[in-house]
PDB file of N, CA and C in Angstrom:
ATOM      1  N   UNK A   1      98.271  92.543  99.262  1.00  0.00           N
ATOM      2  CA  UNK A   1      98.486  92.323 100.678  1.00  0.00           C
ATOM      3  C   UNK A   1      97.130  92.278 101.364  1.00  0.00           C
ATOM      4  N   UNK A   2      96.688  91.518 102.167  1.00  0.00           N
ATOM      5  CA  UNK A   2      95.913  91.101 102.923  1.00  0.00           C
ATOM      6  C   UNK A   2      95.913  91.458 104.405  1.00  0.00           C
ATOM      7  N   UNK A   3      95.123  92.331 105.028  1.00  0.00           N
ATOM      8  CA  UNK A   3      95.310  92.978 106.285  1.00  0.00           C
ATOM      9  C   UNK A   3      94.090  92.370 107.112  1.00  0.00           C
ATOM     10  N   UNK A   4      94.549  91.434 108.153  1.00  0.00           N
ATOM     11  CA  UNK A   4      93.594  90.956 109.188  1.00  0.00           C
ATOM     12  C   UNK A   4      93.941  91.720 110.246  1.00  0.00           C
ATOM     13  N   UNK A   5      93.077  92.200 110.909  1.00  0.00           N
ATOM     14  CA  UNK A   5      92.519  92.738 112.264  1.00  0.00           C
ATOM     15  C   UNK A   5      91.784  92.313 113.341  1.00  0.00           C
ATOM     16  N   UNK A   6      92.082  91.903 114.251  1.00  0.00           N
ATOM     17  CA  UNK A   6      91.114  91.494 115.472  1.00  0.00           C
ATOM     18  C   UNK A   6      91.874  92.228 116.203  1.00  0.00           C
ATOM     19  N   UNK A   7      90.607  92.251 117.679  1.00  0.00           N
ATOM     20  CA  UNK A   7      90.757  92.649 118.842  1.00  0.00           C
ATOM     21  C   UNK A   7      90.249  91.899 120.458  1.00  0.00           C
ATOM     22  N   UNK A   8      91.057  92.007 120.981  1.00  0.00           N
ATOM     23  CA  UNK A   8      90.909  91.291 122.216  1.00  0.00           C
ATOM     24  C   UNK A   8      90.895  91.801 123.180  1.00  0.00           C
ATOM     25  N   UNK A   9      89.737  91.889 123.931  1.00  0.00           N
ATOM     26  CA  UNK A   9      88.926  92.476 125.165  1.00  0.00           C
ATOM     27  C   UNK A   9      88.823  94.183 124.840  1.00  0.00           C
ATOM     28  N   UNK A  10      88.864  94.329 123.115  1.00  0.00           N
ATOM     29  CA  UNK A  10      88.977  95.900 122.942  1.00  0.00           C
ATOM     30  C   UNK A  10      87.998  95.494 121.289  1.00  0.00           C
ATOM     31  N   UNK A  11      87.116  96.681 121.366  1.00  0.00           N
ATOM     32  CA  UNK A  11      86.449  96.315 120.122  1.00  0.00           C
ATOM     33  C   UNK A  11      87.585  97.316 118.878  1.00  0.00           C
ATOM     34  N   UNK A  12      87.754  97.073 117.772  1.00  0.00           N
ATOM     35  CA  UNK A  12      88.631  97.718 116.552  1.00  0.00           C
ATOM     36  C   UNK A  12      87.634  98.612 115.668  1.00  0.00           C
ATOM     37  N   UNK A  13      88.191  99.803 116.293  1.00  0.00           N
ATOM     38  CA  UNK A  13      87.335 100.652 115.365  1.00  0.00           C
ATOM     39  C   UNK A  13      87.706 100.986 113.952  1.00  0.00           C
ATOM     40  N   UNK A  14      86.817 101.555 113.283  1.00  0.00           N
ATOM     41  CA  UNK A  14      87.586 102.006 111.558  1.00  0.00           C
ATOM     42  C   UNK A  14      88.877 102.785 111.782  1.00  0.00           C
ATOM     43  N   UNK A  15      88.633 103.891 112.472  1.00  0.00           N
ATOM     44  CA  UNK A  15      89.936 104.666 112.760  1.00  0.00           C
ATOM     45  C   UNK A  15      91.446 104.197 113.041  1.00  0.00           C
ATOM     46  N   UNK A  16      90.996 103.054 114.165  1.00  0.00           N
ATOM     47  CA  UNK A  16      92.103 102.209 114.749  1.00  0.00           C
ATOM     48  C   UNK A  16      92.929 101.007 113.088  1.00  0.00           C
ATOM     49  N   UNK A  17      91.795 100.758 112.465  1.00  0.00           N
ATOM     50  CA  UNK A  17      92.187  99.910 111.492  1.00  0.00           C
ATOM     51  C   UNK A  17      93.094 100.922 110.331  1.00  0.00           C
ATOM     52  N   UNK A  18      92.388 102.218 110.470  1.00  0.00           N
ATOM     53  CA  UNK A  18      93.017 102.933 109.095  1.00  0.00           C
ATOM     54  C   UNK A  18      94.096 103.386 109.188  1.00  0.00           C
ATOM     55  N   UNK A  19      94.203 103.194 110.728  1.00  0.00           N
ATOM     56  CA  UNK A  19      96.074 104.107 111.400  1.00  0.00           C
ATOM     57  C   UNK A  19      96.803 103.029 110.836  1.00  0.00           C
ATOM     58  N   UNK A  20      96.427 101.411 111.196  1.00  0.00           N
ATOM     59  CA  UNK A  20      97.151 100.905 111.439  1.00  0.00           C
ATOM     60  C   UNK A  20      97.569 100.161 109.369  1.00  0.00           C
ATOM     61  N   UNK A  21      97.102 100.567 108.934  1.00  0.00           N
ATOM     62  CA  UNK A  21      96.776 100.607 106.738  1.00  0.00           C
ATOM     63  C   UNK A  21      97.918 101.866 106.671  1.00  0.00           C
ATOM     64  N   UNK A  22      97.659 103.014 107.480  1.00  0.00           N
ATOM     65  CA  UNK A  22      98.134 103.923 107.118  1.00  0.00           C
ATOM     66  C   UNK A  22      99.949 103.852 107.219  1.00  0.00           C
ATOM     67  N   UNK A  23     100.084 103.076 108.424  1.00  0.00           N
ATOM     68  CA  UNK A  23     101.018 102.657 109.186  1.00  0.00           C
ATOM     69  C   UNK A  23     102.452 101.954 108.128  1.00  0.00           C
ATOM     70  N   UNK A  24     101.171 100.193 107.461  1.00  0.00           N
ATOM     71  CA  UNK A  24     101.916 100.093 107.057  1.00  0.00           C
ATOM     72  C   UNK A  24     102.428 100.230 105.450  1.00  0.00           C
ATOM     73  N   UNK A  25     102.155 100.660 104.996  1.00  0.00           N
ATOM     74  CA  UNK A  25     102.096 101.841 103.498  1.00  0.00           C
ATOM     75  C   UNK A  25     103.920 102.544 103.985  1.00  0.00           C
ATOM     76  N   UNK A  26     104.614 102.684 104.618  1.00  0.00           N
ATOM     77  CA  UNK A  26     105.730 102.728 104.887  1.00  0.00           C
ATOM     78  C   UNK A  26     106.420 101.469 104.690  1.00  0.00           C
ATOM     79  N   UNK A  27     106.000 100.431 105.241  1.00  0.00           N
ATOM     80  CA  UNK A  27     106.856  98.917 105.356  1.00  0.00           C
ATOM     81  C   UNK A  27     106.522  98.406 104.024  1.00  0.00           C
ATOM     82  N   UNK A  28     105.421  98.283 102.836  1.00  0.00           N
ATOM     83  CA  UNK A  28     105.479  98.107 101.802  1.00  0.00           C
ATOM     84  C   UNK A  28     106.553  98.928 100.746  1.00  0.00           C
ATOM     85  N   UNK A  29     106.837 100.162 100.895  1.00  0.00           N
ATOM     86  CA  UNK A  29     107.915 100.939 100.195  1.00  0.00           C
ATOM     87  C   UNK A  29     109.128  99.907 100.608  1.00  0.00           C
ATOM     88  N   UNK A  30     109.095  99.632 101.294  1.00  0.00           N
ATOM     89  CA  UNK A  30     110.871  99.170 101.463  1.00  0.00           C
ATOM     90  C   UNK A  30     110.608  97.329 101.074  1.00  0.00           C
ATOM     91  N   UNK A  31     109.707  97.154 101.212  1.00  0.00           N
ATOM     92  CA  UNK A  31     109.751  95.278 100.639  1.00  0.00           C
ATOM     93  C   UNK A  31     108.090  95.440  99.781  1.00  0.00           C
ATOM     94  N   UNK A  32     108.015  95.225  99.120  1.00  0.00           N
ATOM     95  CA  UNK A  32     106.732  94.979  98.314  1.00  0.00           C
ATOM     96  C   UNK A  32     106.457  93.478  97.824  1.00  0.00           C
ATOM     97  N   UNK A  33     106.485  92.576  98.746  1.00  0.00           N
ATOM     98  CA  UNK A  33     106.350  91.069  98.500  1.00  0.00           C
ATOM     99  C   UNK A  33     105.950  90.519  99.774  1.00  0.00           C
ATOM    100  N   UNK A  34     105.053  91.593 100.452  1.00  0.00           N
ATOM    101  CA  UNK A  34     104.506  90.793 101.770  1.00  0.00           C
ATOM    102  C   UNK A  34     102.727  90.140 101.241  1.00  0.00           C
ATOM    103  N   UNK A  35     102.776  89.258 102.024  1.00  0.00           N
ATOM    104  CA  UNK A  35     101.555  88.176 101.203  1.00  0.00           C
ATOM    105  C   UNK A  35     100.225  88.554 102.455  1.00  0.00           C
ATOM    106  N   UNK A  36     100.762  88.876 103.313  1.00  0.00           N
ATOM    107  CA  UNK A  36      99.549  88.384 104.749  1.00  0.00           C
ATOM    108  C   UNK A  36      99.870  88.788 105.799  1.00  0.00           C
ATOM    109  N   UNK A  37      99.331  90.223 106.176  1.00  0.00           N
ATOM    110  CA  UNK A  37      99.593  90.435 107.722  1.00  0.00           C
ATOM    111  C   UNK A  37      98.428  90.320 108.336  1.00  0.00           C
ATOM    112  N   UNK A  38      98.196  89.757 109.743  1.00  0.00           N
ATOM    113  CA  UNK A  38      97.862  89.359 111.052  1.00  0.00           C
ATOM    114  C   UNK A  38      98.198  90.771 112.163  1.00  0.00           C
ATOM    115  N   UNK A  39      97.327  91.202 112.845  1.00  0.00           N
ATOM    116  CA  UNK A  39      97.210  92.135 113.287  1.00  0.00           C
ATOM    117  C   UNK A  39      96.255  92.145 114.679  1.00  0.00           C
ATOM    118  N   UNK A  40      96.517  91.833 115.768  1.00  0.00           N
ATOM    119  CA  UNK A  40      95.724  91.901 116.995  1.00  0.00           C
ATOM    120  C   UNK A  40      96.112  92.852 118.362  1.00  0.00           C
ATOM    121  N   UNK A  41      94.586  93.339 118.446  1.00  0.00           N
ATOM    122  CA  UNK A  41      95.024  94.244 119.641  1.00  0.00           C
ATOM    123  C   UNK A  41      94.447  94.050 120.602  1.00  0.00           C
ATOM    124  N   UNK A  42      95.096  94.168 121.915  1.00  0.00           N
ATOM    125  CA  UNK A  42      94.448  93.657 123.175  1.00  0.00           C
ATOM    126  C   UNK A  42      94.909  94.513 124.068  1.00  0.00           C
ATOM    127  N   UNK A  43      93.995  94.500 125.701  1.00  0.00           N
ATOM    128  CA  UNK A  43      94.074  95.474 126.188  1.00  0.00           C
ATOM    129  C   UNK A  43      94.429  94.373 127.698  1.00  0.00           C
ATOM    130  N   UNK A  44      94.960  94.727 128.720  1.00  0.00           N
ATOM    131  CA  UNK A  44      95.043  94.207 130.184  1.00  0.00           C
ATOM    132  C   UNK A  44      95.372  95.373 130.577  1.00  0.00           C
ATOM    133  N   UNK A  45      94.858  95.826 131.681  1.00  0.00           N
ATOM    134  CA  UNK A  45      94.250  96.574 132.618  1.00  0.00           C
ATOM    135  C   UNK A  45      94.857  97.757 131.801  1.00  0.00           C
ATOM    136  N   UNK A  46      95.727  98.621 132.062  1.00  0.00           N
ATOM    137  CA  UNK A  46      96.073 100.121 131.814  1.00  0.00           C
ATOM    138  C   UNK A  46      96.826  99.859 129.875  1.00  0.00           C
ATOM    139  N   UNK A  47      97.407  98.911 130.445  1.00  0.00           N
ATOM    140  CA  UNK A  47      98.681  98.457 128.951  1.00  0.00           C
ATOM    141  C   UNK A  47      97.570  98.138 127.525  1.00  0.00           C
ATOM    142  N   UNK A  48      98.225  98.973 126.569  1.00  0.00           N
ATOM    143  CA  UNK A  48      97.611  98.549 124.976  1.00  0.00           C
ATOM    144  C   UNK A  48      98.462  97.884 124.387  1.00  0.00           C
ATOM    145  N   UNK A  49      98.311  96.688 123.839  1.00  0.00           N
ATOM    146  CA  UNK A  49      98.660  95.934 123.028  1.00  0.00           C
ATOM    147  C   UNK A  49      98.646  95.601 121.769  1.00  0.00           C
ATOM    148  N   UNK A  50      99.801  95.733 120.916  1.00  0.00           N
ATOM    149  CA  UNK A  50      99.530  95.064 119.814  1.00  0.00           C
ATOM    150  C   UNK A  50     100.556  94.749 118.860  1.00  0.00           C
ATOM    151  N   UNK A  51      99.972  93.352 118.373  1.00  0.00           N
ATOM    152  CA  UNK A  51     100.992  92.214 118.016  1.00  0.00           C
ATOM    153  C   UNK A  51     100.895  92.354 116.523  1.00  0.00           C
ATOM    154  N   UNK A  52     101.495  91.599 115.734  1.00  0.00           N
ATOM    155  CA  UNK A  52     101.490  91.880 114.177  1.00  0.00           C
ATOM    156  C   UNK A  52     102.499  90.509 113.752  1.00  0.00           C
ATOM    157  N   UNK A  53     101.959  89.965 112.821  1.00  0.00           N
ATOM    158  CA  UNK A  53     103.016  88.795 112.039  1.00  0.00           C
ATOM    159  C   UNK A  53     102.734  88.824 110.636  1.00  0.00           C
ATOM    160  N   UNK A  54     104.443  89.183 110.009  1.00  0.00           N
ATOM    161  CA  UNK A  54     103.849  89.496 108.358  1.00  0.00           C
ATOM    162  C   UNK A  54     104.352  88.176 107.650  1.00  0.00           C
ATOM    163  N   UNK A  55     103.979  87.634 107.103  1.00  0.00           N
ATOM    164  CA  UNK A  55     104.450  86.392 106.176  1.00  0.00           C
ATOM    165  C   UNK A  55     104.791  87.236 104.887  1.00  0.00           C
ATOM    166  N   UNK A  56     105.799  86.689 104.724  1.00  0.00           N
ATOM    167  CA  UNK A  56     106.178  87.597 103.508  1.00  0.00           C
ATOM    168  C   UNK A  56     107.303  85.988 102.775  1.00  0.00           C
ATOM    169  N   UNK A  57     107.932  86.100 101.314  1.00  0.00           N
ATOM    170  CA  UNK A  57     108.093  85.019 100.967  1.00  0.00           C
ATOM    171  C   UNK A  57     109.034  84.454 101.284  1.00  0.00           C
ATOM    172  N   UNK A  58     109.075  83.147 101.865  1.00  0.00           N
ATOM    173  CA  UNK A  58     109.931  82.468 102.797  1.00  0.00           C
ATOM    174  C   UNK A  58     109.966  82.696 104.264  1.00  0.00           C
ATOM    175  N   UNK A  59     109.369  83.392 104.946  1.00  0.00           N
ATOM    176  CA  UNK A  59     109.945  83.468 105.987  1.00  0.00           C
ATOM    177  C   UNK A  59     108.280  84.275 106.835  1.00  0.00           C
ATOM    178  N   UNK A  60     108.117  84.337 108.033  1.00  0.00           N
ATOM    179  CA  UNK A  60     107.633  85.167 109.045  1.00  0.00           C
ATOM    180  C   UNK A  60     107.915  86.024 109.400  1.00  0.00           C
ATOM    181  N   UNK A  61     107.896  87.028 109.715  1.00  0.00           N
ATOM    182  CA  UNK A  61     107.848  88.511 110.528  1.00  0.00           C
ATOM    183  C   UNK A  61     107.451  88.227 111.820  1.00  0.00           C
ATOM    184  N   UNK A  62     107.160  88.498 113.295  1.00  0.00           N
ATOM    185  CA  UNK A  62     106.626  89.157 114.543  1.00  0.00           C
ATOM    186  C   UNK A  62     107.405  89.578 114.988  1.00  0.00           C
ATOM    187  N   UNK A  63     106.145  90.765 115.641  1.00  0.00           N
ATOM    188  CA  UNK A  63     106.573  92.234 116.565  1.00  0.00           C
ATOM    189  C   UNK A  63     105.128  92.141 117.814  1.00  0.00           C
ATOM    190  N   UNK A  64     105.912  93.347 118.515  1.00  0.00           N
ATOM    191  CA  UNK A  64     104.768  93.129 119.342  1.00  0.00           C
ATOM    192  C   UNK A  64     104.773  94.521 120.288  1.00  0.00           C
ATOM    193  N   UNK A  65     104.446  95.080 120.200  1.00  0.00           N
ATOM    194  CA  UNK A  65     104.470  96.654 121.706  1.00  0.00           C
ATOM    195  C   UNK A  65     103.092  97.147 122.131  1.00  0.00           C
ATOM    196  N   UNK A  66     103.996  97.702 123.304  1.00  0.00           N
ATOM    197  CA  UNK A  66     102.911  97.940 124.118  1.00  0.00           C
ATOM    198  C   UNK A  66     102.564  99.165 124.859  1.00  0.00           C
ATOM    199  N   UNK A  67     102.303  99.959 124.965  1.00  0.00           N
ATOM    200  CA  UNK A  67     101.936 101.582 125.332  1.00  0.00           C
ATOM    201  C   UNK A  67     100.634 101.687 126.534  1.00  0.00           C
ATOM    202  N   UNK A  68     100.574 103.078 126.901  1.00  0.00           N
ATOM    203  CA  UNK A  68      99.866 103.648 127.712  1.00  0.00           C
ATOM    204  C   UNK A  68      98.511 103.660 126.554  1.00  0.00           C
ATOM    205  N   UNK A  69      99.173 104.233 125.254  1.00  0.00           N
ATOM    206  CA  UNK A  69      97.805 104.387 124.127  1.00  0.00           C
ATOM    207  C   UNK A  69      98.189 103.673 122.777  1.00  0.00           C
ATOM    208  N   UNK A  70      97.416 103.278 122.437  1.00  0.00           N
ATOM    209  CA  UNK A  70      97.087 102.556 121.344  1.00  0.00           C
ATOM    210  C   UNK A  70      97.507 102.947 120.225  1.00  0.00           C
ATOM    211  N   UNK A  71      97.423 104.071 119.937  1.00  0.00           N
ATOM    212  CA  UNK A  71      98.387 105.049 118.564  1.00  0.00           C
ATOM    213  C   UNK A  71      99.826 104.923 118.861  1.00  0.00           C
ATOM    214  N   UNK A  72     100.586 105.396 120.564  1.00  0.00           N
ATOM    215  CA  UNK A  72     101.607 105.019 120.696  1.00  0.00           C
ATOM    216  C   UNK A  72     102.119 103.630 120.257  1.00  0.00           C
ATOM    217  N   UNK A  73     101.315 102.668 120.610  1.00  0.00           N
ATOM    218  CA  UNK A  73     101.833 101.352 120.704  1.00  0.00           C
ATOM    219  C   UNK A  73     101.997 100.828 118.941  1.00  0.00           C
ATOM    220  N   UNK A  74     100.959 101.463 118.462  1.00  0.00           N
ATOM    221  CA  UNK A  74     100.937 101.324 116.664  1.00  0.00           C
ATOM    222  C   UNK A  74     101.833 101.624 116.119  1.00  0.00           C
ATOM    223  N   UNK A  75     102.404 103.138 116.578  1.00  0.00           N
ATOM    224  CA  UNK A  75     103.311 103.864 116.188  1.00  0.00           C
ATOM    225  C   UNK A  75     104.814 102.667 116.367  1.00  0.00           C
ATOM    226  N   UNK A  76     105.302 102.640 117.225  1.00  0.00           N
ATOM    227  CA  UNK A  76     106.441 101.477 118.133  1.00  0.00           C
ATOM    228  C   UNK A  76     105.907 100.092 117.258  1.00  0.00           C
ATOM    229  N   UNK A  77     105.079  99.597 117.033  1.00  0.00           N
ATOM    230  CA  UNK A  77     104.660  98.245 116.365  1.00  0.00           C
ATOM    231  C   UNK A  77     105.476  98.729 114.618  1.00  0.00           C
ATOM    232  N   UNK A  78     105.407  99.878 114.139  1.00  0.00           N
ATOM    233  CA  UNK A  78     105.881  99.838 113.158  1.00  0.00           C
ATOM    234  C   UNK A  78     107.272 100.719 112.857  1.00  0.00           C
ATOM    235  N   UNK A  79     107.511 101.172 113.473  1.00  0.00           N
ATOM    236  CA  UNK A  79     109.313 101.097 113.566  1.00  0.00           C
ATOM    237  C   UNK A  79     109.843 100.032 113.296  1.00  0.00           C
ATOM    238  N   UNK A  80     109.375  99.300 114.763  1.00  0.00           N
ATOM    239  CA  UNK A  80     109.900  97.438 115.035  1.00  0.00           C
ATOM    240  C   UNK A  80     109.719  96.789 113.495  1.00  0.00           C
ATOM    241  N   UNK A  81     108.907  96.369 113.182  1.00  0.00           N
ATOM    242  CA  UNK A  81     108.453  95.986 111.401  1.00  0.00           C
ATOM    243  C   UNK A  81     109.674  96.430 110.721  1.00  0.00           C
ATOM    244  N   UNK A  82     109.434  97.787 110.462  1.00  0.00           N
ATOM    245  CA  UNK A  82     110.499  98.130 109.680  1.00  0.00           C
ATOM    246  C   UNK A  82     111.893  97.667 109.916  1.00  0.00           C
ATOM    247  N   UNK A  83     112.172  97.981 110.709  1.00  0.00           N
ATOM    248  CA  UNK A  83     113.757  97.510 111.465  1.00  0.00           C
ATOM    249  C   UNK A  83     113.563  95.737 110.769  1.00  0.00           C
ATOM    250  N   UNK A  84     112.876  95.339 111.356  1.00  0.00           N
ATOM    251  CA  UNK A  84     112.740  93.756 110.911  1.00  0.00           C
ATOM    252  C   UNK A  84     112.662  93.148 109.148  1.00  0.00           C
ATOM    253  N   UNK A  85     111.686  94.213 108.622  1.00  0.00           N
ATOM    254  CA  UNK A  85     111.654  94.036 107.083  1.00  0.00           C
ATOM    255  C   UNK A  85     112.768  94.538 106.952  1.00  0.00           C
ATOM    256  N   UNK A  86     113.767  95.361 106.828  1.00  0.00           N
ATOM    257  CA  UNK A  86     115.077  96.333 106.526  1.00  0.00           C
ATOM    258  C   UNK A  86     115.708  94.681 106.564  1.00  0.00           C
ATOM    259  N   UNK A  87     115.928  94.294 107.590  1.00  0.00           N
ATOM    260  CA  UNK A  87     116.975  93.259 107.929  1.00  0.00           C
ATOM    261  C   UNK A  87     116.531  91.847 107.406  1.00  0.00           C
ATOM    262  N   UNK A  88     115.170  91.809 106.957  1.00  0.00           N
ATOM    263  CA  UNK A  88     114.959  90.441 106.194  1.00  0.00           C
ATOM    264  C   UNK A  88     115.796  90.341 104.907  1.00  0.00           C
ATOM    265  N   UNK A  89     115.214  91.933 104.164  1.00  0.00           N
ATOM    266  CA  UNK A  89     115.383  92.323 102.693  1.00  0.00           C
ATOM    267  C   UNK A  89     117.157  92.022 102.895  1.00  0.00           C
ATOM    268  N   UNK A  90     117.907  92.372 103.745  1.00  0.00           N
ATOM    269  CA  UNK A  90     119.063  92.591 103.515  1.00  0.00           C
ATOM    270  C   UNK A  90     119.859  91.000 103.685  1.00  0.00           C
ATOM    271  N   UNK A  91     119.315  90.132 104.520  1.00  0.00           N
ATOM    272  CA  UNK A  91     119.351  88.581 103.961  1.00  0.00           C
ATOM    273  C   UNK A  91     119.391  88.349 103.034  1.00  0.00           C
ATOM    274  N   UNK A  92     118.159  89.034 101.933  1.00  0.00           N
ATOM    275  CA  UNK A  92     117.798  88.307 100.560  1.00  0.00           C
ATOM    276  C   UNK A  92     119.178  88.753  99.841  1.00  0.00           C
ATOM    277  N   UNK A  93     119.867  89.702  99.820  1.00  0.00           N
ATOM    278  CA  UNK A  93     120.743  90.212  99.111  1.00  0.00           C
ATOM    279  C   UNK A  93     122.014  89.316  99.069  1.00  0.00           C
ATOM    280  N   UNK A  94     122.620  89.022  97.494  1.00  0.00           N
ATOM    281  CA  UNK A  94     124.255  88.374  97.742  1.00  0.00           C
ATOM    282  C   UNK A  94     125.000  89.639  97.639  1.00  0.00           C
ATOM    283  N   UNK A  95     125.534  89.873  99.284  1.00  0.00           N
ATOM    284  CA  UNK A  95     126.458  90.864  99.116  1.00  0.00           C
ATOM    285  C   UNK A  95     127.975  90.663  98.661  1.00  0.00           C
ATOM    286  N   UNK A  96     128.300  89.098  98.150  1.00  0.00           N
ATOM    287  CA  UNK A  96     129.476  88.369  98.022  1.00  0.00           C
ATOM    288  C   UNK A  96     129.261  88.468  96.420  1.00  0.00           C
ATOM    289  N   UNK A  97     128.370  88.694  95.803  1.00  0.00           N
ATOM    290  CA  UNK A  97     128.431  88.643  93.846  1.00  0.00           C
ATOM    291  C   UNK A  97     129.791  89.969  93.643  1.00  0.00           C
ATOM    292  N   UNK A  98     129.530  91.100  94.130  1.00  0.00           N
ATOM    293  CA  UNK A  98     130.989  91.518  93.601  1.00  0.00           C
ATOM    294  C   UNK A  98     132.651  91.865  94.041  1.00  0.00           C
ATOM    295  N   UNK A  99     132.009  91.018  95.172  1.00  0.00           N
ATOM    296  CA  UNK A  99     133.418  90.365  95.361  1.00  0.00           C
ATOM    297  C   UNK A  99     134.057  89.293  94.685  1.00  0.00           C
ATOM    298  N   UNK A 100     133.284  88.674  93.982  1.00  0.00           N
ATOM    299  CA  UNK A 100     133.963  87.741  93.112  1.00  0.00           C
ATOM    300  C   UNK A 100     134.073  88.015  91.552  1.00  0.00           C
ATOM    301  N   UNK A 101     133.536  89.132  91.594  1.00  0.00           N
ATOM    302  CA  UNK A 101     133.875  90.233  89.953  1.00  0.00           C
ATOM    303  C   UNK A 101     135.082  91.006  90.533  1.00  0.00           C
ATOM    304  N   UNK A 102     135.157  91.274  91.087  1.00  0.00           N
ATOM    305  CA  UNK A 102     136.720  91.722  91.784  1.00  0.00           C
ATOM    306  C   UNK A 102     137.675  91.247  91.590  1.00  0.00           C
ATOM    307  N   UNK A 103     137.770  89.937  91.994  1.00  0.00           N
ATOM    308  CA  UNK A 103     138.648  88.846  92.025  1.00  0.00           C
ATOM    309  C   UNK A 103     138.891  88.428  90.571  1.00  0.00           C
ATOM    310  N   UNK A 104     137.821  88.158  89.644  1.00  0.00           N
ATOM    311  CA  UNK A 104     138.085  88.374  88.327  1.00  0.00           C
ATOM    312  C   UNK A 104     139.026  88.827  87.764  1.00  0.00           C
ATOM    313  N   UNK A 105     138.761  90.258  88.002  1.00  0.00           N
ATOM    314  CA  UNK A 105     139.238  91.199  87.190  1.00  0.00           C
ATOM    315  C   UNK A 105     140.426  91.511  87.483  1.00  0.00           C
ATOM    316  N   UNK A 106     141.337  91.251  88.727  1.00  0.00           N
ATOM    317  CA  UNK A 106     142.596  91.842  89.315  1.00  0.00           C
ATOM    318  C   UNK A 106     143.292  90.823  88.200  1.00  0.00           C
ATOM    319  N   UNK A 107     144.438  91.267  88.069  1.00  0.00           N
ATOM    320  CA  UNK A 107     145.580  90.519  86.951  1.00  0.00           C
ATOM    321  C   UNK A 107     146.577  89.675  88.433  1.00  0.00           C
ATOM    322  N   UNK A 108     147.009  88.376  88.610  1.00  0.00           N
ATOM    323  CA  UNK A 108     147.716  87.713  89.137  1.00  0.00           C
ATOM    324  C   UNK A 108     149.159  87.906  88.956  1.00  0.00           C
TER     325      UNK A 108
END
């Protein structure tokens, strides 16, 4: 996995980058086939920002929150992820394969 970081009108410190590594080390446990996350944080006047898009195979990810602080907003950026990877992974799944071993097996 590949972790890009920028920042906009806010410089990205190591700390800020390692929360946000640390962060997602949770969202890899539950899908381990993400290729490329995108990661930007920006600031307008009081509000912290920050956006995130995971490409993972077939498809895109974005999230986006926004807080008083920047750890808050990291924190809320990866709930959201999760909630979103949870519900990709559960696309990938045929939840219809044993229903039709079911159907099999009943005697007519």
């Amino acid at each position: 996995m590949r972790l890009n970081v920028k920042g906009h009108h806010v410089e990205v410190t190591p700390a800020m980058r390692a929360y946000v590594e640390k962060k997602l080390v949770r969202i890899m446990r539950h899908f381990d086939q993400l290729i490329d996350v995108n990661c930007v944080f920006s600031v307008e006047k009081l509000e912290q920002r920050i956006e995130a898009t995971l490409h993972v195979s077939g498809n895109d990810i974005h999230a986006d929150a926004a807080d008083l602080n920047m750890y808050a907003a990291i924190d809320a950026l990866a709930d959201k992820l999760d909630r979103l990877v949870t519900k990709h992974k559960e696309k990938l799944t045929d939840h219809h394969a044993n229903e039709a071993l079911r159907q099999n097996r009943v005697p007519a």
